[in-house]
C-alpha atoms as a PDB file:
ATOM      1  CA  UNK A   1      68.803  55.252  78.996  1.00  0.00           C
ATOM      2  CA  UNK A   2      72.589  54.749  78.446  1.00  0.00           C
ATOM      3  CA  UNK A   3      71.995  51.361  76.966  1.00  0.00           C
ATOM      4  CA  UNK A   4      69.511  52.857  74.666  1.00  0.00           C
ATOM      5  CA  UNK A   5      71.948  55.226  73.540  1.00  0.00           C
ATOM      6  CA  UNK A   6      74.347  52.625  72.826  1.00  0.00           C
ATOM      7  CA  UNK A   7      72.672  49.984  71.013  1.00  0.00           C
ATOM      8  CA  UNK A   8      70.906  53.288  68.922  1.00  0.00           C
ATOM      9  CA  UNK A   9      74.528  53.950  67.701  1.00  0.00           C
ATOM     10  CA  UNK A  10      74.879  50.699  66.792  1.00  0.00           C
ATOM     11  CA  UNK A  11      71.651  50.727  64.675  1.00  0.00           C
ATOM     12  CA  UNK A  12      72.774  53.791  63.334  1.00  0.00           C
ATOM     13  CA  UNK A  13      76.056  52.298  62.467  1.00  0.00           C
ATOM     14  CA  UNK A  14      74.261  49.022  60.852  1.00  0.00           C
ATOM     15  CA  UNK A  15      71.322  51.236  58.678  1.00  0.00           C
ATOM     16  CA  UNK A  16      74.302  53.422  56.797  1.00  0.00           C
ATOM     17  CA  UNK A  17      75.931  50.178  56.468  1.00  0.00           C
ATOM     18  CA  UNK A  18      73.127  48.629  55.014  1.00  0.00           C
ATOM     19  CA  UNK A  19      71.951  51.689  52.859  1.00  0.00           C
ATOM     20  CA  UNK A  20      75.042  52.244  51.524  1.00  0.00           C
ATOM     21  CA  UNK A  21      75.387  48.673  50.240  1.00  0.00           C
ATOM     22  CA  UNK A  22      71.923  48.023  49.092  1.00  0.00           C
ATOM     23  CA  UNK A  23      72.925  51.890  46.968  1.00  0.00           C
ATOM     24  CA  UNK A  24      76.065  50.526  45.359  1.00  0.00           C
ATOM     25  CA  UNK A  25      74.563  46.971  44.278  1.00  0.00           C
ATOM     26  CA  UNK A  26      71.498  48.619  43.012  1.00  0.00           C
ATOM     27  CA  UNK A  27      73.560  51.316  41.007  1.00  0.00           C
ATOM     28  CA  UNK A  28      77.282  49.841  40.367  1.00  0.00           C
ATOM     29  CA  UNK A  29      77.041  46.319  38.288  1.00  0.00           C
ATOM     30  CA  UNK A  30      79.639  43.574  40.228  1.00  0.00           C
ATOM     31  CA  UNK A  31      83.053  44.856  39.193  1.00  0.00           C
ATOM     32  CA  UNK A  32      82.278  47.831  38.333  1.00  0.00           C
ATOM     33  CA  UNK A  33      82.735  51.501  39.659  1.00  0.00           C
ATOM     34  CA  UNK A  34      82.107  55.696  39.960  1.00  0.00           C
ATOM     35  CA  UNK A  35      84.876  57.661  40.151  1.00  0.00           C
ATOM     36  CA  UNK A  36      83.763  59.857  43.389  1.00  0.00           C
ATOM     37  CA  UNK A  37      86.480  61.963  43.962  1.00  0.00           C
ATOM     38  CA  UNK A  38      89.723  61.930  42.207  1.00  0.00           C
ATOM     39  CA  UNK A  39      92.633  60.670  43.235  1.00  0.00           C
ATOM     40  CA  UNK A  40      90.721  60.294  46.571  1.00  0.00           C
ATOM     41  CA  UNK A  41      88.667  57.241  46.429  1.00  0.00           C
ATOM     42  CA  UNK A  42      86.227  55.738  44.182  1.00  0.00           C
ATOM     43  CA  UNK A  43      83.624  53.077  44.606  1.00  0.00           C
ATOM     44  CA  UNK A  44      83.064  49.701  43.123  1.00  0.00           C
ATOM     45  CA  UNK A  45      81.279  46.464  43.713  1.00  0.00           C
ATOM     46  CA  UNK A  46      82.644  43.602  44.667  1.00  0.00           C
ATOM     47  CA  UNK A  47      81.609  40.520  46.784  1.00  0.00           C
ATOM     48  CA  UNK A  48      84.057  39.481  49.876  1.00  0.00           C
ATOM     49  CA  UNK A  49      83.670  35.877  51.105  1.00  0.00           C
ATOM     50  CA  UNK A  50      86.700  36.749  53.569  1.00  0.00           C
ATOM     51  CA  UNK A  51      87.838  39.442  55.950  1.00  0.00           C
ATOM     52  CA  UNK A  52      90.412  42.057  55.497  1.00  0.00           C
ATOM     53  CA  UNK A  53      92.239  41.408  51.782  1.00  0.00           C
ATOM     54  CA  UNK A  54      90.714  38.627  51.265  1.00  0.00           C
ATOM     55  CA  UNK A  55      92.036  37.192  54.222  1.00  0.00           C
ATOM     56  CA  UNK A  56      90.424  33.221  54.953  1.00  0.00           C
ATOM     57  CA  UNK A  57      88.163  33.653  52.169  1.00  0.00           C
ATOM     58  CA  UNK A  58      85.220  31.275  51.956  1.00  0.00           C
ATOM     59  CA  UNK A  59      85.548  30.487  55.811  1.00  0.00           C
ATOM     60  CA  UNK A  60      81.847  32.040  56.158  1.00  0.00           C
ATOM     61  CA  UNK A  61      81.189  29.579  59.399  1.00  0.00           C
ATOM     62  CA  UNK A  62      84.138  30.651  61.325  1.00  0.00           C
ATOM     63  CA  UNK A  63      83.291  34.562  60.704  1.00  0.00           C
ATOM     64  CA  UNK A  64      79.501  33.637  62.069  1.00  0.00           C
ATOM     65  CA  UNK A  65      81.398  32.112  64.821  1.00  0.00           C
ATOM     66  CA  UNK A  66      84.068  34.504  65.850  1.00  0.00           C
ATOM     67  CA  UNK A  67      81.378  37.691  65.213  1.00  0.00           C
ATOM     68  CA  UNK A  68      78.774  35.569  67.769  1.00  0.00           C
ATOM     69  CA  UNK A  69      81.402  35.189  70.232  1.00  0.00           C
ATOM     70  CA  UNK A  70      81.924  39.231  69.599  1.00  0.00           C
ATOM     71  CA  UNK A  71      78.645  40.161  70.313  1.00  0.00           C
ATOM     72  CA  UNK A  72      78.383  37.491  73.347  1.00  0.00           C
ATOM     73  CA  UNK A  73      81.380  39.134  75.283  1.00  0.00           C
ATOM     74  CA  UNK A  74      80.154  42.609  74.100  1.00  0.00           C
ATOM     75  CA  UNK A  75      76.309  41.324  76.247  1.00  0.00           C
ATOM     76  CA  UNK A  76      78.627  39.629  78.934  1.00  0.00           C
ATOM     77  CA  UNK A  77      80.338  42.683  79.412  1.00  0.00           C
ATOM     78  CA  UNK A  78      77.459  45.502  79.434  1.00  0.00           C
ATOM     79  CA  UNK A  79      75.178  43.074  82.159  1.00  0.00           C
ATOM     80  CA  UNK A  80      78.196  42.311  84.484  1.00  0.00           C
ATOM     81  CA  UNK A  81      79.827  46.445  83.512  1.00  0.00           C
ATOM     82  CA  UNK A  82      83.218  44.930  83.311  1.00  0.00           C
ATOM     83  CA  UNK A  83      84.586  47.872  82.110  1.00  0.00           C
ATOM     84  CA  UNK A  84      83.693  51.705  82.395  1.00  0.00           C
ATOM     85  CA  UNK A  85      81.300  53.920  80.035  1.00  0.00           C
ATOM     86  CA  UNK A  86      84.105  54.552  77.546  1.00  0.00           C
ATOM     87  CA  UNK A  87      84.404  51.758  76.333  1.00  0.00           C
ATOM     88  CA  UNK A  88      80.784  50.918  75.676  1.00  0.00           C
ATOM     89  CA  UNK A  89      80.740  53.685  73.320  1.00  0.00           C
ATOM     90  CA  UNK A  90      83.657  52.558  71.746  1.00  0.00           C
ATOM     91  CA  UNK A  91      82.336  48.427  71.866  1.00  0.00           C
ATOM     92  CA  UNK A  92      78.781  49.745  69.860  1.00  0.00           C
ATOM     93  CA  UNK A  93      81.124  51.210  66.963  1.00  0.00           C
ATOM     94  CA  UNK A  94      82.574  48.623  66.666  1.00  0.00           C
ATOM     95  CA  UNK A  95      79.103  46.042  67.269  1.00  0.00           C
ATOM     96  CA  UNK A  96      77.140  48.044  64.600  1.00  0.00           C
ATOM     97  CA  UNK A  97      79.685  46.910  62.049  1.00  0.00           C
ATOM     98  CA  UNK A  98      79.998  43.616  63.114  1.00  0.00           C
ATOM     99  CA  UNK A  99      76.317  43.243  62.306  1.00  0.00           C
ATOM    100  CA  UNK A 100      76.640  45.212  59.318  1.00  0.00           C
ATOM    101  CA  UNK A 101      78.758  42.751  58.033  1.00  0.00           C
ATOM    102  CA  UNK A 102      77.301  39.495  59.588  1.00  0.00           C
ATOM    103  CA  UNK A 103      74.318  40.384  58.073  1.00  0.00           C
ATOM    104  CA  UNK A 104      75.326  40.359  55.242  1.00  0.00           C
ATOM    105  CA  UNK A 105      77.349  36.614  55.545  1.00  0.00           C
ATOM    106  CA  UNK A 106      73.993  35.390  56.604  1.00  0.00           C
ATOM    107  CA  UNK A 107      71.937  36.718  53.569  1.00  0.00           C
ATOM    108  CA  UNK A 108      74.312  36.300  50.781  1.00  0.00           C
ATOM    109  CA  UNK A 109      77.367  34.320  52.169  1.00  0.00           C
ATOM    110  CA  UNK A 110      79.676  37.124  51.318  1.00  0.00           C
ATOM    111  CA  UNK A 111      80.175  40.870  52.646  1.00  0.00           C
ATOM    112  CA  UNK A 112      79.438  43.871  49.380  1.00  0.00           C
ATOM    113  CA  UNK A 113      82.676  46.101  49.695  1.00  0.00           C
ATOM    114  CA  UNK A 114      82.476  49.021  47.585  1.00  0.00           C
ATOM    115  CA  UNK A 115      85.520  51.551  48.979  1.00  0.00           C
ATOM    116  CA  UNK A 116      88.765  51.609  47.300  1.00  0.00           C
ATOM    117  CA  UNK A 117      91.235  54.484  48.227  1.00  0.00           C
ATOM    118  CA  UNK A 118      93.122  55.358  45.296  1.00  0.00           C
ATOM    119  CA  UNK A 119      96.425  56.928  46.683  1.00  0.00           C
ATOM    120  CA  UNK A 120      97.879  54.105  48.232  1.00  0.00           C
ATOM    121  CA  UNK A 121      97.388  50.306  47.459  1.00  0.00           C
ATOM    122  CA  UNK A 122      94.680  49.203  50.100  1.00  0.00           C
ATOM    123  CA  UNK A 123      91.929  46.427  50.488  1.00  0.00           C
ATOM    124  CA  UNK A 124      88.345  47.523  48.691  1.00  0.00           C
ATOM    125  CA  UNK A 125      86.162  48.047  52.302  1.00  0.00           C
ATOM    126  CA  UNK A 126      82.728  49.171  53.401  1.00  0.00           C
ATOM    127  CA  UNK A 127      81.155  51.104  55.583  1.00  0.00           C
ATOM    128  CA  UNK A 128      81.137  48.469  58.543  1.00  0.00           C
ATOM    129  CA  UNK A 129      84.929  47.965  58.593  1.00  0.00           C
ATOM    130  CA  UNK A 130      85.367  51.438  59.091  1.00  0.00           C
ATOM    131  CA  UNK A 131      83.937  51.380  62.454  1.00  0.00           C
ATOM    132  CA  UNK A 132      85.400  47.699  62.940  1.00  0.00           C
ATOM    133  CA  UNK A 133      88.735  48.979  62.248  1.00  0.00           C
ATOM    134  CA  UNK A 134      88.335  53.010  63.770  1.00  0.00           C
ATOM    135  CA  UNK A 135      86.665  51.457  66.781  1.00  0.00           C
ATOM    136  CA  UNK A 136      89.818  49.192  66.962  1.00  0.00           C
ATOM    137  CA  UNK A 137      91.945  51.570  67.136  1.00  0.00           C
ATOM    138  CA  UNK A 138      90.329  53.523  69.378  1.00  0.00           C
ATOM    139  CA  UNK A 139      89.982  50.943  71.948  1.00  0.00           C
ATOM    140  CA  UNK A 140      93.884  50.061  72.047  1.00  0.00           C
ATOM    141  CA  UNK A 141      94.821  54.162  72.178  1.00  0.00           C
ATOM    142  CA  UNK A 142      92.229  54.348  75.196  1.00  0.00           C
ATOM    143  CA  UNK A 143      93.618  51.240  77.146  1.00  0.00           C
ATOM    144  CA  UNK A 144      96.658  52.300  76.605  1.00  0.00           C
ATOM    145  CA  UNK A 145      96.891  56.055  77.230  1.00  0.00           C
ATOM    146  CA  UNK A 146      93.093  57.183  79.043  1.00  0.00           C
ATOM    147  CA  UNK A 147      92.324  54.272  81.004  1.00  0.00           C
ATOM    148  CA  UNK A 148      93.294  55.829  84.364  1.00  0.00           C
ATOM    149  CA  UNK A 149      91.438  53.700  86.174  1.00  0.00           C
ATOM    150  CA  UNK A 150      91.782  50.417  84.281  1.00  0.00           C
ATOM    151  CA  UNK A 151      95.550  51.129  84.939  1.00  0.00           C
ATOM    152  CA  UNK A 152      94.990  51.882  89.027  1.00  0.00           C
ATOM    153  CA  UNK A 153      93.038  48.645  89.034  1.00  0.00           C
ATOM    154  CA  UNK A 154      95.858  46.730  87.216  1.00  0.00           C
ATOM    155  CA  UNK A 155      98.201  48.378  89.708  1.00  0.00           C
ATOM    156  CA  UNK A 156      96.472  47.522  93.087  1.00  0.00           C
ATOM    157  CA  UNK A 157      95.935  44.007  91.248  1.00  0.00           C
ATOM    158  CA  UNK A 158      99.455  43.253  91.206  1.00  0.00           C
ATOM    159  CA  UNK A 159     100.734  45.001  94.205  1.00  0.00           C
ATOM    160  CA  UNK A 160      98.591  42.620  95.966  1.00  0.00           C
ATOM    161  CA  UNK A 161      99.814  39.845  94.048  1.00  0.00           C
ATOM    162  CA  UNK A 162     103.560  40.231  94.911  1.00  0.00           C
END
């Protein structure tokens, strides 16, 4: 039932993903946007063939590539429960918007962003990246300051290494 749960977040994660893209192309034309709240955010439309600000655009195999080796560590990991429950929730954030995204480098060749922060000077970004990039975060404040066990592990590891 657990992995149920997990992989139903993940869905979750990928339908508002999807929705909310298929929305702003339908309704916003390429370039374009809606002020949604001011001095807030807004949205527009616009077509990323890279990653974060426009980082390696147009490298559309190696993002295929790297987000298949993602989700082949992430299957690795849940059948041989390398790490504890935690992070599984934390690993389906961040899955769901991996495939958010990758499907959208498989149907079009480039990812719809559509939000752009307007009180500081930030990359345009979708719904995906923010559970890429909260689950991210996440994961490094867990393993660094919750993992009590990881750590114990890690400990015993290289006491008996010494």
């Amino acid at each position: 039932m657990f992995y149920v749960l997990l992989a139903a977040v993940a869905a979750v994660i990928v339908i508002l993903d999807q929705v909310s893209k298929a929305l702003v192309v339908a309704n916003i034309p390429l370039d374009g946007y809606v002020e949604a709240i001011p001095g807030l955010f807004h949205l527009t439309y616009i077509r990323n063939t890279g990653a974060a600000f426009s980082m390696l655009e147009g490298q559309r195999i190696f993002f295929l590539v790297i987000t298949a080796v993602f989700l082949g560590g992430v299957i690795y990991c849940i059948v041989k429960k390398v790490f504890a429950r935690p992070y599984f929730w934390i690993f389906a954030a961040i899955t769901g918007g991996a495939i958010g995204n990758l499907i959208d480098r498989i149907r079009f060749g480039y990812v719809v962003d559509m939000i752009a922060v307007d009180f500081i000077d930030f990359a345009i970004f979708n719904v995906a990246d923010i559970f890429i990039t909260c689950g991210a975060v996440v994961l490094v404040v867990y393993a660094l300051f919750f993992d009590r066990e990881g750590k114990q592990k890690k400990e015993q590891t290289d006491e008996g290494t010494v």
